[in-house]
Every structure is written in C-alpha cells, then in structure tokens.
N, C-alpha and C. Protein backbone atom coordinates (compact mmCIF):
# COMPACT_ATOMS: atom_id res chain seq x y z
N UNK A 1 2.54 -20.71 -16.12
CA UNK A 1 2.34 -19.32 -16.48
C UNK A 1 3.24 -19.01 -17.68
N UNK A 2 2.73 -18.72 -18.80
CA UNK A 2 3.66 -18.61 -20.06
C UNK A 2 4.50 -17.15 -19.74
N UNK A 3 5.32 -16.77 -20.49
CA UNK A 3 5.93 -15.58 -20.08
C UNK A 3 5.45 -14.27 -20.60
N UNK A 4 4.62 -13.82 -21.64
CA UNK A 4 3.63 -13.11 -21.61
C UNK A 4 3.15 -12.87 -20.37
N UNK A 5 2.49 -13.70 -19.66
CA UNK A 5 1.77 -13.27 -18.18
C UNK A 5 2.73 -13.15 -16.86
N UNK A 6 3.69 -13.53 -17.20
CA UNK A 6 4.39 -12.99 -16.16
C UNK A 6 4.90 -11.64 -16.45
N UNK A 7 5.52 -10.94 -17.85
CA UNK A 7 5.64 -9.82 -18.14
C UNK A 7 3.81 -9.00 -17.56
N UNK A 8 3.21 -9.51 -18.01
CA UNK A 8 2.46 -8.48 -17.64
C UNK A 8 1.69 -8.04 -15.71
N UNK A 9 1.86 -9.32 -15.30
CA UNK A 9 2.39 -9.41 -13.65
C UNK A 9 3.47 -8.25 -13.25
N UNK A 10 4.84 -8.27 -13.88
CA UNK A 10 5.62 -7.51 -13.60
C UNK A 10 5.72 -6.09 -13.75
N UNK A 11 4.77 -5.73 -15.11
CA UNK A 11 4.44 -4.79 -15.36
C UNK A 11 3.09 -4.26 -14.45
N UNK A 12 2.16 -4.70 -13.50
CA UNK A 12 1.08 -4.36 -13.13
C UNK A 12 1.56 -4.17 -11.62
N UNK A 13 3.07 -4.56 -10.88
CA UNK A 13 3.59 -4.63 -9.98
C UNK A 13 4.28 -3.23 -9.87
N UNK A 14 5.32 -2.96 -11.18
CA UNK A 14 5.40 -1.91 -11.45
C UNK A 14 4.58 -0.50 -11.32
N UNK A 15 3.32 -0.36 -11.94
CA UNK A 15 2.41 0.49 -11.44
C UNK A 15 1.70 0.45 -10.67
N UNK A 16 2.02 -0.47 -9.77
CA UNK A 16 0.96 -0.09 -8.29
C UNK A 16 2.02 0.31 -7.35
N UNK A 17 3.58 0.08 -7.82
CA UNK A 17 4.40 0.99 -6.53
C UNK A 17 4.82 2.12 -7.24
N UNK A 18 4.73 2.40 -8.24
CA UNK A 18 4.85 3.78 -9.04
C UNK A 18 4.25 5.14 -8.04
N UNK A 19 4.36 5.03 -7.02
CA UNK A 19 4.17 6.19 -5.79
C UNK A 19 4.60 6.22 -4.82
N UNK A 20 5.66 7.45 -4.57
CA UNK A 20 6.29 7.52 -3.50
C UNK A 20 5.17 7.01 -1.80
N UNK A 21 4.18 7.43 -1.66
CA UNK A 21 3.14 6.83 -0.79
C UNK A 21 2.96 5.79 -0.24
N UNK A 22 2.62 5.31 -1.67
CA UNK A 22 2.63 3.85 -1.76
C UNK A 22 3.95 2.84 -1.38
N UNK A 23 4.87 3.30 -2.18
CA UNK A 23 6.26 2.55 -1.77
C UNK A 23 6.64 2.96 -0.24
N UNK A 24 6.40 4.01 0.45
CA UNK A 24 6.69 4.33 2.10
C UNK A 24 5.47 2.99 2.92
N UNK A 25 4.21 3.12 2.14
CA UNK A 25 3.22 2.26 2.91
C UNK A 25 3.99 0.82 2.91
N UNK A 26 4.67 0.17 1.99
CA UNK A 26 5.20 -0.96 2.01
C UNK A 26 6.18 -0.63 3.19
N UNK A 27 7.31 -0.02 3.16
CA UNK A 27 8.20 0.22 3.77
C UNK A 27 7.67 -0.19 5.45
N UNK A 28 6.43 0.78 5.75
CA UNK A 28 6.36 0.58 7.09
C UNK A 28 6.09 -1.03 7.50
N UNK A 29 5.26 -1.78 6.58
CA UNK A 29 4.79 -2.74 6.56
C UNK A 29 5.75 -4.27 6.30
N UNK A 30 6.73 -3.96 6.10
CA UNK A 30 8.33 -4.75 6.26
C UNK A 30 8.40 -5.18 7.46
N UNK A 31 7.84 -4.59 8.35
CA UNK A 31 8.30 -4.72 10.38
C UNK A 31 7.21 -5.62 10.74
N UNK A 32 5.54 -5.61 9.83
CA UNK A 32 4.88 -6.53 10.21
C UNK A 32 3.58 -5.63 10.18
N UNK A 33 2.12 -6.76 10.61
CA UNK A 33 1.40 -5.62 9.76
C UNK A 33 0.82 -4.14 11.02
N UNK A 34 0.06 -3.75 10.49
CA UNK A 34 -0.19 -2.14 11.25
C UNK A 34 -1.83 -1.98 10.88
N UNK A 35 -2.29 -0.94 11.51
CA UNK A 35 -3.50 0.04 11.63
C UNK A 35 -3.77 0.54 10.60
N UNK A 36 -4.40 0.77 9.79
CA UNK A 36 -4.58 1.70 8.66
C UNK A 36 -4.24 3.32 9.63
N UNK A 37 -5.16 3.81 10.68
CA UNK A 37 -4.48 4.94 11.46
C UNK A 37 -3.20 5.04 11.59
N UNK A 38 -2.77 3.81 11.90
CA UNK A 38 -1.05 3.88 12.45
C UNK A 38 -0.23 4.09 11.29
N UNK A 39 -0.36 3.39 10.29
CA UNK A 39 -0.02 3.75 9.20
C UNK A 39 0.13 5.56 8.57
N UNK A 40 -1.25 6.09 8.83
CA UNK A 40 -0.83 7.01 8.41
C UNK A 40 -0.12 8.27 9.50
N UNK A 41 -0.57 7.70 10.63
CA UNK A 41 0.48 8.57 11.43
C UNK A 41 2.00 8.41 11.37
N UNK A 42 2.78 7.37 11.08
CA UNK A 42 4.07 7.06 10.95
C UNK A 42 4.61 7.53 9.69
N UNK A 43 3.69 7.53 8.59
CA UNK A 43 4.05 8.35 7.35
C UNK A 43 3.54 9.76 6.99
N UNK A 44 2.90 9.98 8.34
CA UNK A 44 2.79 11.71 8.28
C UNK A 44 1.58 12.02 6.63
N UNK A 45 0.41 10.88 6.88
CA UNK A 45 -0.23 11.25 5.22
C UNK A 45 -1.98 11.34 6.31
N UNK A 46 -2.60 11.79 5.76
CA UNK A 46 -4.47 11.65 6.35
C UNK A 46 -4.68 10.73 6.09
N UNK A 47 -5.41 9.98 7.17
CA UNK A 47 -5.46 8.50 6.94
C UNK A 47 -6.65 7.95 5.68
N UNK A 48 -7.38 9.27 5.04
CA UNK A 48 -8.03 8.82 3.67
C UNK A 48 -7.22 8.64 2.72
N UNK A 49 -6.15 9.42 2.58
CA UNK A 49 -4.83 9.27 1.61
C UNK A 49 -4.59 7.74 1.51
N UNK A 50 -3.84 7.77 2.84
CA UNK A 50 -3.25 5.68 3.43
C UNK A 50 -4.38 4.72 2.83
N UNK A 51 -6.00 5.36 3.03
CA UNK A 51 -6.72 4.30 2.72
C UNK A 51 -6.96 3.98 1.17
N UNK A 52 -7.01 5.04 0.15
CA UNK A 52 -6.98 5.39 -1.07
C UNK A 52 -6.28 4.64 -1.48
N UNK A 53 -4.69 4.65 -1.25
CA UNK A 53 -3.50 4.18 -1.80
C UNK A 53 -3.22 2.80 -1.30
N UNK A 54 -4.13 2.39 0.08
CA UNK A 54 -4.28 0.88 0.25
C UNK A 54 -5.17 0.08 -0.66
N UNK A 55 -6.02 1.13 -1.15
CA UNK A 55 -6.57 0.05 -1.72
C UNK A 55 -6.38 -0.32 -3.29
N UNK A 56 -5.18 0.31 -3.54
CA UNK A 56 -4.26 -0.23 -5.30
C UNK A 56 -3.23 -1.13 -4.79
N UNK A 57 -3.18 -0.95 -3.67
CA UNK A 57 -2.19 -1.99 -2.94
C UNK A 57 -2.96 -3.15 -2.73
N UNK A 58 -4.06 -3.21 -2.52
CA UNK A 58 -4.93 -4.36 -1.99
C UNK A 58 -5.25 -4.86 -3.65
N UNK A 59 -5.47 -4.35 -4.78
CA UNK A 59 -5.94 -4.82 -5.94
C UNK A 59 -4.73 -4.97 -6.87
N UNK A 60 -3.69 -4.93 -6.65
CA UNK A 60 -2.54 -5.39 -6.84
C UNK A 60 -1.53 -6.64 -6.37
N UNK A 61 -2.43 -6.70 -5.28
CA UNK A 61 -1.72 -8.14 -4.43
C UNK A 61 -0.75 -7.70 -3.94
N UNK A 62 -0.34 -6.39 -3.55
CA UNK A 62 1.04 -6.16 -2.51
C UNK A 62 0.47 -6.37 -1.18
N UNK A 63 -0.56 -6.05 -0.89
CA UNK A 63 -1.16 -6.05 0.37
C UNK A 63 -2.25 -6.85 0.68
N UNK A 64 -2.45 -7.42 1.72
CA UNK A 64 -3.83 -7.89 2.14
C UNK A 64 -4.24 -6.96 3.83
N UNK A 65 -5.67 -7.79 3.70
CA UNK A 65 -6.39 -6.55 5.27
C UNK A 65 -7.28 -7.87 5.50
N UNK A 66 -7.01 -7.50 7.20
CA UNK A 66 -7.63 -8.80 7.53
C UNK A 66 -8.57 -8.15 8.63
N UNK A 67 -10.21 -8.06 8.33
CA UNK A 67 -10.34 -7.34 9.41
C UNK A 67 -11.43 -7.96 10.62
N UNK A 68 -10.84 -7.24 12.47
CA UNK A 68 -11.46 -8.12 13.30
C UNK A 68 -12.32 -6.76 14.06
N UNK A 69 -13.93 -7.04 13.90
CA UNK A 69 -14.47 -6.20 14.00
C UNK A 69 -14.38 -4.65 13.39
N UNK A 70 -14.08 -3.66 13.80
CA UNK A 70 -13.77 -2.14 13.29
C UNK A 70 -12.99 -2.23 13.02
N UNK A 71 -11.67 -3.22 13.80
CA UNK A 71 -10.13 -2.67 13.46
C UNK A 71 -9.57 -3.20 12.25
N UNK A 72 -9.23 -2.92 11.18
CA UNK A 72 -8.28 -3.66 10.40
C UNK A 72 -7.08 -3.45 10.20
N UNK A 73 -6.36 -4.54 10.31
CA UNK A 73 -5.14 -5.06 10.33
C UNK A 73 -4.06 -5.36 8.71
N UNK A 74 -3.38 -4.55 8.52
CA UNK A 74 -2.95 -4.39 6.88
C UNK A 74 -1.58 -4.48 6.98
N UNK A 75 -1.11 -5.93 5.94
CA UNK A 75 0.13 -7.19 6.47
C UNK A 75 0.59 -6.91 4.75
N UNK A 76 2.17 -7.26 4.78
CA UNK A 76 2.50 -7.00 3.14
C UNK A 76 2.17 -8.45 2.62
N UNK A 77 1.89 -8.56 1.25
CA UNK A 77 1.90 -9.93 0.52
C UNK A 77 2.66 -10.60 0.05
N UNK A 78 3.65 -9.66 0.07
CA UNK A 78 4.97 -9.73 -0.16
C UNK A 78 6.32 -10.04 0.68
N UNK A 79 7.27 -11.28 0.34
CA UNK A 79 8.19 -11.65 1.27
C UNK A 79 9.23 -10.60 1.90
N UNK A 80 9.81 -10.29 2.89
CA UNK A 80 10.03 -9.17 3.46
C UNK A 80 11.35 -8.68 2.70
N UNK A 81 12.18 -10.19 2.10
CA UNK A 81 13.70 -9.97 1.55
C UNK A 81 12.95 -9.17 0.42
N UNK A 82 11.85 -9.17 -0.41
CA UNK A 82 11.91 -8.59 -1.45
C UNK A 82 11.66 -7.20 -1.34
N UNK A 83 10.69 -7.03 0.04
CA UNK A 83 10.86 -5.80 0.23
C UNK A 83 11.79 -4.56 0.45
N UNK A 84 13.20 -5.03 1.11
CA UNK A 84 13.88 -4.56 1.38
C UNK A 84 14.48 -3.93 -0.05
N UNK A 85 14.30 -4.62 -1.39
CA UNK A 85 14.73 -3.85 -2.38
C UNK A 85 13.89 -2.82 -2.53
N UNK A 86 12.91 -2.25 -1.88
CA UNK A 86 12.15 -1.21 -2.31
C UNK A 86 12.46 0.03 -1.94
C-alpha cells in the first residue's frame, strides 16, 4: 500500500467517526457485538437513526452485520485496544 493510500484510508476513517452517534455506536460495540434495537436503546437514539449511521459505519469498514434470519447482529471491525482511543 503506497502511502498516498494509506493517507487517504486515514482520512476516510476520519469522516466516518466525525459523529458524536457514530463514535457512541462504536463505544457500545467495544463489549462485543449487539442488536441494532439494543443498540439504540443503550444510546437513547430511534433505532432508524442507529440504522442510518450503521450503515457509514458498515461502508467504512468500522463495522460489519452478520445477519441470522430477522435478527442482525452488529460486531466492531475494529481491534478493541484501538477502540478504546475513541
């Protein structure tokens, strides 16, 4: 990866946690993964909000969703030590 593309990795990492929302959705997701519902009940947001803002998280690569039948299951992509700087 030349360093051009990693600047711009870093920079595209940058604006997908550029929201307080967003950076709480990681937060919960540090402990392991959760409900898209559960999610937004623990951060007090409507769970169309949680889903909106999951899915710049999901096209960013902070997040993945793994889903079994109706329920899906939404895990960080990210190693947990790095999370903790967030």
């Amino acid at each position: 990866m030349s360093e051009r593309s990693i600047f711009e990795v870093q920079v595209e990492l940058c604006q997908c946690m550029a929201n307080a929302v967003r950076a709480e959705i990681v937060r919960v997701l540090r402990d392991g993964p959760q409900r898209v519902g559960d999610i937004a009940r623990i951060i007090g947001q409507p769970q169309t909000t949680v889903s909106r803002h999951l899915g710049v998280l999901r096209n960013g690569g902070v997040v993945t969703a793994q889903r079994r039948g109706r329920m899906c299951s939404i895990r960080s992509a990210i190693r947990r030590s790095s999370i903790s700087a967030i």
